[in-house]
Protein backbone atom coordinates (compact mmCIF):
# COMPACT_ATOMS: atom_id res chain seq x y z
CA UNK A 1 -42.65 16.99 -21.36
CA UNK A 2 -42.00 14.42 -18.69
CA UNK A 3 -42.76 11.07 -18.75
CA UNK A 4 -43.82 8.36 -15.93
CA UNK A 5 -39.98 6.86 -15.24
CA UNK A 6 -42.64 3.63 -14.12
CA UNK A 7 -45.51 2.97 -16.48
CA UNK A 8 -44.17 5.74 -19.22
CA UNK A 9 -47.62 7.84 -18.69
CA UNK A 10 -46.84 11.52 -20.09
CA UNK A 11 -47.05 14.00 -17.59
CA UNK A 12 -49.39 17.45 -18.38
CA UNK A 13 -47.80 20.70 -17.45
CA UNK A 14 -50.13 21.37 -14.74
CA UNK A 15 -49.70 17.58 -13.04
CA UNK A 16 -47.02 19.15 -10.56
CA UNK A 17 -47.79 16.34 -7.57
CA UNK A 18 -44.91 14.28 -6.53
CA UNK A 19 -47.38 11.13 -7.34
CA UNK A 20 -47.89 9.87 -11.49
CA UNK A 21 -52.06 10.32 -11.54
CA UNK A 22 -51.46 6.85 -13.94
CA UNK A 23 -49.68 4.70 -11.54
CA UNK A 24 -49.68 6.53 -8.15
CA UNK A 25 -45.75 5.79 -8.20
CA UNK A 26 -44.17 8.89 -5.95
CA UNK A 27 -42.06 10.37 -9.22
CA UNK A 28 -39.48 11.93 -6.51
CA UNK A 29 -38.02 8.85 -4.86
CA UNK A 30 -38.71 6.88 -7.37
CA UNK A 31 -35.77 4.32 -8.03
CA UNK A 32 -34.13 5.22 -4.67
CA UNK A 33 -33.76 2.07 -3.25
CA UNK A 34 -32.03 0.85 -6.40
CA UNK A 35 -29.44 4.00 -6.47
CA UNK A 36 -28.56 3.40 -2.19
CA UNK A 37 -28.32 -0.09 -3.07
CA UNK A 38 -25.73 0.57 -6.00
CA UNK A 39 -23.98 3.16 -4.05
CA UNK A 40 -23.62 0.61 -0.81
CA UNK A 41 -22.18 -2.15 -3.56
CA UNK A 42 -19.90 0.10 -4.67
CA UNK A 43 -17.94 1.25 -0.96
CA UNK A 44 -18.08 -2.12 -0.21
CA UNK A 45 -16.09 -3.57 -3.54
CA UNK A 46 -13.86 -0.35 -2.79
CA UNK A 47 -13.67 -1.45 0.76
CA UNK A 48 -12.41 -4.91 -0.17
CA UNK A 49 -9.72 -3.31 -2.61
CA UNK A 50 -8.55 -1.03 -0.04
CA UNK A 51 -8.37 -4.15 2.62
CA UNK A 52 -6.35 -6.43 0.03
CA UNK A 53 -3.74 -3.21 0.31
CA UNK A 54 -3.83 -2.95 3.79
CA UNK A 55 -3.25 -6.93 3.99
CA UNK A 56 -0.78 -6.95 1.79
CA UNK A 57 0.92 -3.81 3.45
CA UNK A 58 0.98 -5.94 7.20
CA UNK A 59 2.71 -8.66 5.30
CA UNK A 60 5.40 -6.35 3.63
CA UNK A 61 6.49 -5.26 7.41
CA UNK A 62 5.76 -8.13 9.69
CA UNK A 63 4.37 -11.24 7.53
CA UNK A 64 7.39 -13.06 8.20
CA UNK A 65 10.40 -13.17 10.20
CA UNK A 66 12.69 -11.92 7.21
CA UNK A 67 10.31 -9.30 6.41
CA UNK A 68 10.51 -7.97 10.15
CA UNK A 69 14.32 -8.75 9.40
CA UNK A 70 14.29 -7.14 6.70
CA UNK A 71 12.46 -3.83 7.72
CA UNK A 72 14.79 -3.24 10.80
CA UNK A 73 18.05 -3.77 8.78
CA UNK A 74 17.08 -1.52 6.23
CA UNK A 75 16.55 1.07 9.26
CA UNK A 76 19.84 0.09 10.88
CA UNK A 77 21.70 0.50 7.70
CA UNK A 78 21.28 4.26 8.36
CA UNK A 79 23.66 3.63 11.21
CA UNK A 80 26.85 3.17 9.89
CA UNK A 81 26.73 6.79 8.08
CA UNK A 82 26.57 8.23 11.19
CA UNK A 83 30.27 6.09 11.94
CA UNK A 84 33.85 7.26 11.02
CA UNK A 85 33.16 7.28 7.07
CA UNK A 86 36.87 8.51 6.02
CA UNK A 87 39.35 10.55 7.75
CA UNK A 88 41.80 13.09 6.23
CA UNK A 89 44.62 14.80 7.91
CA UNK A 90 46.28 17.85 6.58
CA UNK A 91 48.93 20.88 7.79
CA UNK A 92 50.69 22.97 6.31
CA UNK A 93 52.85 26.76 6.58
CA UNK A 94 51.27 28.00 9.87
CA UNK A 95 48.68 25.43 9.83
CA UNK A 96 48.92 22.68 12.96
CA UNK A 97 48.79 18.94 12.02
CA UNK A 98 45.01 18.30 12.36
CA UNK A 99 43.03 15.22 11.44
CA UNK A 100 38.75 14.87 11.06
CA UNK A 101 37.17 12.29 10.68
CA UNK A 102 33.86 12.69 8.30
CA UNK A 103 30.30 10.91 8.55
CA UNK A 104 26.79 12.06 7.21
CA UNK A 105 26.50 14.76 9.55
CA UNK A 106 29.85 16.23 8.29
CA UNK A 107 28.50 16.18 4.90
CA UNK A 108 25.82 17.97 5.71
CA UNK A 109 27.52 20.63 7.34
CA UNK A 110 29.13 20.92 4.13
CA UNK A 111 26.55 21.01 1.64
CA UNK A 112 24.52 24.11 3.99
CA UNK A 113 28.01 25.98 4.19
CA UNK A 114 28.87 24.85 0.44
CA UNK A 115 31.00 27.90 -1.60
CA UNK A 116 29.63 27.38 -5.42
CA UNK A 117 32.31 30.26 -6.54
CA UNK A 118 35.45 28.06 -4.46
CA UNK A 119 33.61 25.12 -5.76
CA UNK A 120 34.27 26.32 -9.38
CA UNK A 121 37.59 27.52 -9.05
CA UNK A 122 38.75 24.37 -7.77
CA UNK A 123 37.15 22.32 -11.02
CA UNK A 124 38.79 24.67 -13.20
CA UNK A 125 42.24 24.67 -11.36
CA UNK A 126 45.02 23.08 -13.53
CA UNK A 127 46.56 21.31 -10.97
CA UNK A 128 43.66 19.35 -8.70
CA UNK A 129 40.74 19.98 -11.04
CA UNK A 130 40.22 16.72 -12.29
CA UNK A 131 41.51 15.22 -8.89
CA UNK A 132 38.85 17.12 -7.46
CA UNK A 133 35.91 15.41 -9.52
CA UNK A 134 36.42 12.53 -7.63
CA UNK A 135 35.72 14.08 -4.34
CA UNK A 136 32.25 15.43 -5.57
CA UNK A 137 31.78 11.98 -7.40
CA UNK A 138 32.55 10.86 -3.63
CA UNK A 139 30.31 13.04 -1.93
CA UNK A 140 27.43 13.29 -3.88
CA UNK A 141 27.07 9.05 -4.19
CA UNK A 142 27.55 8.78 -0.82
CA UNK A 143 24.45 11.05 -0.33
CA UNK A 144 22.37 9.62 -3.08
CA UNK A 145 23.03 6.10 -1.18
CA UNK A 146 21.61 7.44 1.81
CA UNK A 147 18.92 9.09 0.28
CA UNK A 148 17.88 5.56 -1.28
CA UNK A 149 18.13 4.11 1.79
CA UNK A 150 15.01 6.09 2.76
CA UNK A 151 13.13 5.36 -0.77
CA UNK A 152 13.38 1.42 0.01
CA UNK A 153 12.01 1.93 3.49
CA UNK A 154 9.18 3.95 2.19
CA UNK A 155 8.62 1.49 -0.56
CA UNK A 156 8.37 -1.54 1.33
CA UNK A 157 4.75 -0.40 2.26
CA UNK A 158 4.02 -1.99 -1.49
CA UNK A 159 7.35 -4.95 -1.06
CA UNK A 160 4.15 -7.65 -1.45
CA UNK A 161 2.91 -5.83 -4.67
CA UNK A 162 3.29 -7.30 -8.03
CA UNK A 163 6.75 -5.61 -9.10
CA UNK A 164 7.84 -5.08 -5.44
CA UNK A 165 10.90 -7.70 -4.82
CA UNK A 166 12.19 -6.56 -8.21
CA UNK A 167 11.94 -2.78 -7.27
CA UNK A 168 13.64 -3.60 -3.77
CA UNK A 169 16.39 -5.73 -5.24
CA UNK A 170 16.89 -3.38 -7.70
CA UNK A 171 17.18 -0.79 -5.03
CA UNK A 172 19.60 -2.63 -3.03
CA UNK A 173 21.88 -2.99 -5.77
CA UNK A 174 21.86 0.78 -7.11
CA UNK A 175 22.47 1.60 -2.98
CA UNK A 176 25.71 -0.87 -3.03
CA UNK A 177 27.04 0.67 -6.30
CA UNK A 178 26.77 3.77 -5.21
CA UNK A 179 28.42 3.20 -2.13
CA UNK A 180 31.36 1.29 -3.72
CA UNK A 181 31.60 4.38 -6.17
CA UNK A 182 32.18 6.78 -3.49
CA UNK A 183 34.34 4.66 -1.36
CA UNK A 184 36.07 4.33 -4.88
CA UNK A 185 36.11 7.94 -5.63
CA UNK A 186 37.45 8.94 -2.17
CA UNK A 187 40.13 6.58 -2.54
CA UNK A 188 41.04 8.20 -5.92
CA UNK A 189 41.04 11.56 -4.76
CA UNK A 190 43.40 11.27 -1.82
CA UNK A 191 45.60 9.67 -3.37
CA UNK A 192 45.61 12.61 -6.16
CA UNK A 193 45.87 15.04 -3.33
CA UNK A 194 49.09 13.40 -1.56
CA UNK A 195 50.59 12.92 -4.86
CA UNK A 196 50.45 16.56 -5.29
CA UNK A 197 51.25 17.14 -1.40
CA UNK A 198 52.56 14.22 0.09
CA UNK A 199 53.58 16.16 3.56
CA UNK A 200 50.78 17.90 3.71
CA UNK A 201 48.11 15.44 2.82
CA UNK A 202 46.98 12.05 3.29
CA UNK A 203 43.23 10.76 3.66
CA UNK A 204 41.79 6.59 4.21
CA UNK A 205 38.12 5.42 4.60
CA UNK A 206 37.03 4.88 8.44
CA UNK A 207 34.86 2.25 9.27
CA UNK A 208 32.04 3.26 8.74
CA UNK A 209 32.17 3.04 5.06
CA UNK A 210 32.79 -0.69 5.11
CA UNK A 211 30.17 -1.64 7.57
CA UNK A 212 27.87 0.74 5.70
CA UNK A 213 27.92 -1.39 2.24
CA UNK A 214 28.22 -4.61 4.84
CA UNK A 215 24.97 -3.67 6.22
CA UNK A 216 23.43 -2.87 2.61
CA UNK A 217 24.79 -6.17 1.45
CA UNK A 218 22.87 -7.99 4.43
CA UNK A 219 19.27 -6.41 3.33
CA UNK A 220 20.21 -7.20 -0.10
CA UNK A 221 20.55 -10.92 0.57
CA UNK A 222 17.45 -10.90 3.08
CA UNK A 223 15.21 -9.50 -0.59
CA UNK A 224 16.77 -11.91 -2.45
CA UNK A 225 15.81 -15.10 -0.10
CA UNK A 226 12.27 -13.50 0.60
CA UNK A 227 12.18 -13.26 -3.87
CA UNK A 228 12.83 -17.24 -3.44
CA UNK A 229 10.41 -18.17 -0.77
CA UNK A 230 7.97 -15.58 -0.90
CA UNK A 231 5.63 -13.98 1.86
CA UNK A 232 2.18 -15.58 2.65
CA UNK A 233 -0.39 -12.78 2.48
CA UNK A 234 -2.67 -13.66 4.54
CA UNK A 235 -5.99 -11.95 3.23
CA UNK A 236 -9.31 -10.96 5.44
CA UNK A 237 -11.94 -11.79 3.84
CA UNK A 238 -14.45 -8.96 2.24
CA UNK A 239 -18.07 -9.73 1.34
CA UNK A 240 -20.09 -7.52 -1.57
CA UNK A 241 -23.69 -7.61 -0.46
CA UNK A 242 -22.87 -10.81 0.82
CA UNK A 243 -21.15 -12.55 -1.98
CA UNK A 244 -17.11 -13.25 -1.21
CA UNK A 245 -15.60 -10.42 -3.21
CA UNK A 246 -13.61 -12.36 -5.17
CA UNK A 247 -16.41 -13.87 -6.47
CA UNK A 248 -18.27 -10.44 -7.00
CA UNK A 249 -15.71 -9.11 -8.81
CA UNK A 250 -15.64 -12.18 -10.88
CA UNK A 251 -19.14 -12.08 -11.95
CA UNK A 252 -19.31 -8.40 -12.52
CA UNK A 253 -16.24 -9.15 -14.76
CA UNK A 254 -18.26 -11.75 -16.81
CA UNK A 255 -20.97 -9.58 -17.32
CA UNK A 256 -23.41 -11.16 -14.68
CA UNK A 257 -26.68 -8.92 -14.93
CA UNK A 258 -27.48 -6.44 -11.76
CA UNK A 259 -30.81 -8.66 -11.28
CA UNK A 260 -28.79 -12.13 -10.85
CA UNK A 261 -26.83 -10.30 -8.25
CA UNK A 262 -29.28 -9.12 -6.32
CA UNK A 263 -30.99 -12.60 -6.14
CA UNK A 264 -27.48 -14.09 -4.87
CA UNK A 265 -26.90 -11.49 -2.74
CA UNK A 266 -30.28 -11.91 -1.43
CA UNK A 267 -29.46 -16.15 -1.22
CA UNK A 268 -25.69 -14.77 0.55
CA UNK A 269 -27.30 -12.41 3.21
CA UNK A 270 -30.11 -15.20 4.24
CA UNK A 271 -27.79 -17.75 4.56
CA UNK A 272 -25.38 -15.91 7.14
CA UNK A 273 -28.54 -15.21 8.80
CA UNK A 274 -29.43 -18.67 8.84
CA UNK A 275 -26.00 -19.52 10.37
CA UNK A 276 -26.57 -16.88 12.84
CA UNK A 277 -29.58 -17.83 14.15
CA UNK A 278 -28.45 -21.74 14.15
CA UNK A 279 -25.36 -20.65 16.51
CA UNK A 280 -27.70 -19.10 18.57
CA UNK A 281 -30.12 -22.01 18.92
CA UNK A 282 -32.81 -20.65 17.83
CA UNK A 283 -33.40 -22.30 14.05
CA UNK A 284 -33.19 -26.11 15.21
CA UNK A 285 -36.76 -27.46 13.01
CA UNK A 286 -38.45 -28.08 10.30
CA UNK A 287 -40.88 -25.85 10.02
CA UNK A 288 -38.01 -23.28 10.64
CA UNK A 289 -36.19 -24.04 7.88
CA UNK A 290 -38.75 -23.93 5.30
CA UNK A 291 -40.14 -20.70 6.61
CA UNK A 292 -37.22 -19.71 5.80
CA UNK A 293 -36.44 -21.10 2.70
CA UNK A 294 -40.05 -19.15 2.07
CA UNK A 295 -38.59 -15.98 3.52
CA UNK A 296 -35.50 -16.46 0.96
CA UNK A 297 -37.96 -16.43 -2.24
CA UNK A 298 -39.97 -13.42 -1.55
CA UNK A 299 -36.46 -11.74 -0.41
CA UNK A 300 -35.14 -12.33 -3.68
CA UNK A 301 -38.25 -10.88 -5.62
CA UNK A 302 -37.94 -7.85 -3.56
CA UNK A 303 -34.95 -7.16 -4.78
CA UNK A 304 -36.24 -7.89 -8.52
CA UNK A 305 -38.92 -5.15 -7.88
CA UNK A 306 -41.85 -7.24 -6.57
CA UNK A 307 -44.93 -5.89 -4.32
CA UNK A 308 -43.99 -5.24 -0.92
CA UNK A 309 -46.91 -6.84 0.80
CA UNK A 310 -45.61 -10.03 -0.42
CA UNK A 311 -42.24 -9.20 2.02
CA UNK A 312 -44.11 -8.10 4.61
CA UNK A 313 -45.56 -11.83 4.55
CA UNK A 314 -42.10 -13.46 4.36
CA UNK A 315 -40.68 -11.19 7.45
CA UNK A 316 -44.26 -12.52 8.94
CA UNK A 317 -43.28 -15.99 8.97
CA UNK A 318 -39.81 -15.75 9.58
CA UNK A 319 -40.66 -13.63 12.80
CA UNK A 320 -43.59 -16.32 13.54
CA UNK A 321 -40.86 -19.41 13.56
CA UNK A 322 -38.49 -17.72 15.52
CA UNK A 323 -40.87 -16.68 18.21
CA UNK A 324 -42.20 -20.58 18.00
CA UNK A 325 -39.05 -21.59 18.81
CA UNK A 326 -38.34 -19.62 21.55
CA UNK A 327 -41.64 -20.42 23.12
CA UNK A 328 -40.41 -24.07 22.87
């Protein structure tokens, strides 16, 4: 059996009217106001979290002039892959003298075209198989690198976040590593291949691969002096039901009781209609202000659950002073 939500009366089976026949409350809506009110707290604390990401999301890009420095060399360090990154030149019986120079897009062609049954014969050959690691050590750093290169961009939408000049340094250096490994590795394996075929062999890194770990070293220096002096976040400022959200979030953390809320929010959304109303002119006496000041008290009892006549009176006299300053 149901029972009155407002004075506890126990309903019959046959009392099937929206209204309790003890307290005339309307059963349907009743407690409404207090669920909108809880659900319009609740986007606007989320709305403040969200806005301290987006704030500190403008800062990771363009909240100084080394993190706009910062974003456009970590783009630009793209660039050199698409330079000279090593050349190799090779002939032999019935083969013309013919050199090509290599850069990201040549790896690529590569890696679509790539022969996994040549590519396994040539590990397992006697003679260049363990020269031959070193090329795919080479090739498949080199590509990693790059790949990285697009992980730090990405992740600089969170560089202001609590871990995020560790996770870009960090970043930086595992991008330079890798690209001294290949570089490294290339080396290794051309020289094993002109060992084996001096006439018919010889390969050196182009310049790309030097301005390419340059260009890396650059962004890594730029983290590293923004880790020092840090980037001022500058934060908009979000309101819960009025209160700063800082300090909402404080007092829900401390256990602060729904009622005590709603009497400061009630105290926060009269004053910025006070100020309002002052920059406007029209609250300039006396009598205003303690109209309002009256308005303020019944506000906060209706948001303790008090009769609504006694609101009506407050919006009354707040309506009354304005209009009696207007007319002066």
């Amino acid at each position: 059996m149901a029972t009155c939500p407002n004075c506890g009366y126990k309903l019959k089976f046959y009392e099937w009217k929206p209204d309790c026949p003890n307290c005339k409350v309307n059963l349907v809506y009743y407690g409404m106001d207090e669920k909108l009110q809880n659900d319009a707290d609740k986007a606007e604390a989320e709305h403040a979290r969200v806005q301290k990401k987006i704030d500190r999301l403008k800062a990771s890009f363009v909240g100084s002039p080394l993190s706009l420095a910062r974003l456009i060399l970590s783009v630009l360090a793209l660039g050199p892959l698409f330079l000279t990154l090593c050349s190799v030149s090779y002939s032999g019986p019935f083969i013309e003298q013919t050199t090509k120079n290599i850069n990201i897009l040549s790896l690529y062609n590569f890696v679509s075209s790539l022969n996994f049954d040549s590519l396994f014969a040539m590990l397992d050959s006697a003679l260049l198989g363990k020269t031959f690691i070193f090329f795919l050590v080479s090739f498949a750093a080199v590509l990693l690198s790059a790949v990285l290169i697009i992980v730090s961009i990405i992740a600089l939408t969170a560089a202001c976040g609590p871990k995020g000049n560790i996770r870009n340094i960090t970043l930086n250096v595992i991008m330079i590593a890798l690209a001294v490994v290949s570089a490294f590795s290339f080396t290794r394996f051309s020289s094993g291949i002109h060992s084996v075929f001096p006439e018919f062999y010889s390969g050196s890194l182009g310049i790309g691969a030097f301005v390419y770990i340059a260009a890396l070293a650059v962004v890594l220096a730029i983290n590293i002096i923004i880790t020092v002096k840090g980037v001022d976040v500058k934060y908009k400022q979000t309101y819960v039901g009025g209160i700063p959200s800082e300090e909402y979030f404080r007092l829900v953390e401390e256990g602060t009781s729904k009622e005590t809320l709603r009497e400061m929010m009630a105290d926060a959304l009269l004053a910025q209609e006070m100020d309002e109303l002052r920059k406007k002119g029209i609250i300039t006496g006396e009598e205003e202000a303690e109209a309002l000041a009256m308005a303020a008290h019944e506000l906060e009892k209706e948001v303790t659950g008090v009769a609504e006549e006694t609101v009506e009176e407050a919006v009354e006299a707040v309506d009354e002073a304005v209009e009696a300053d207007i007319q002066e």
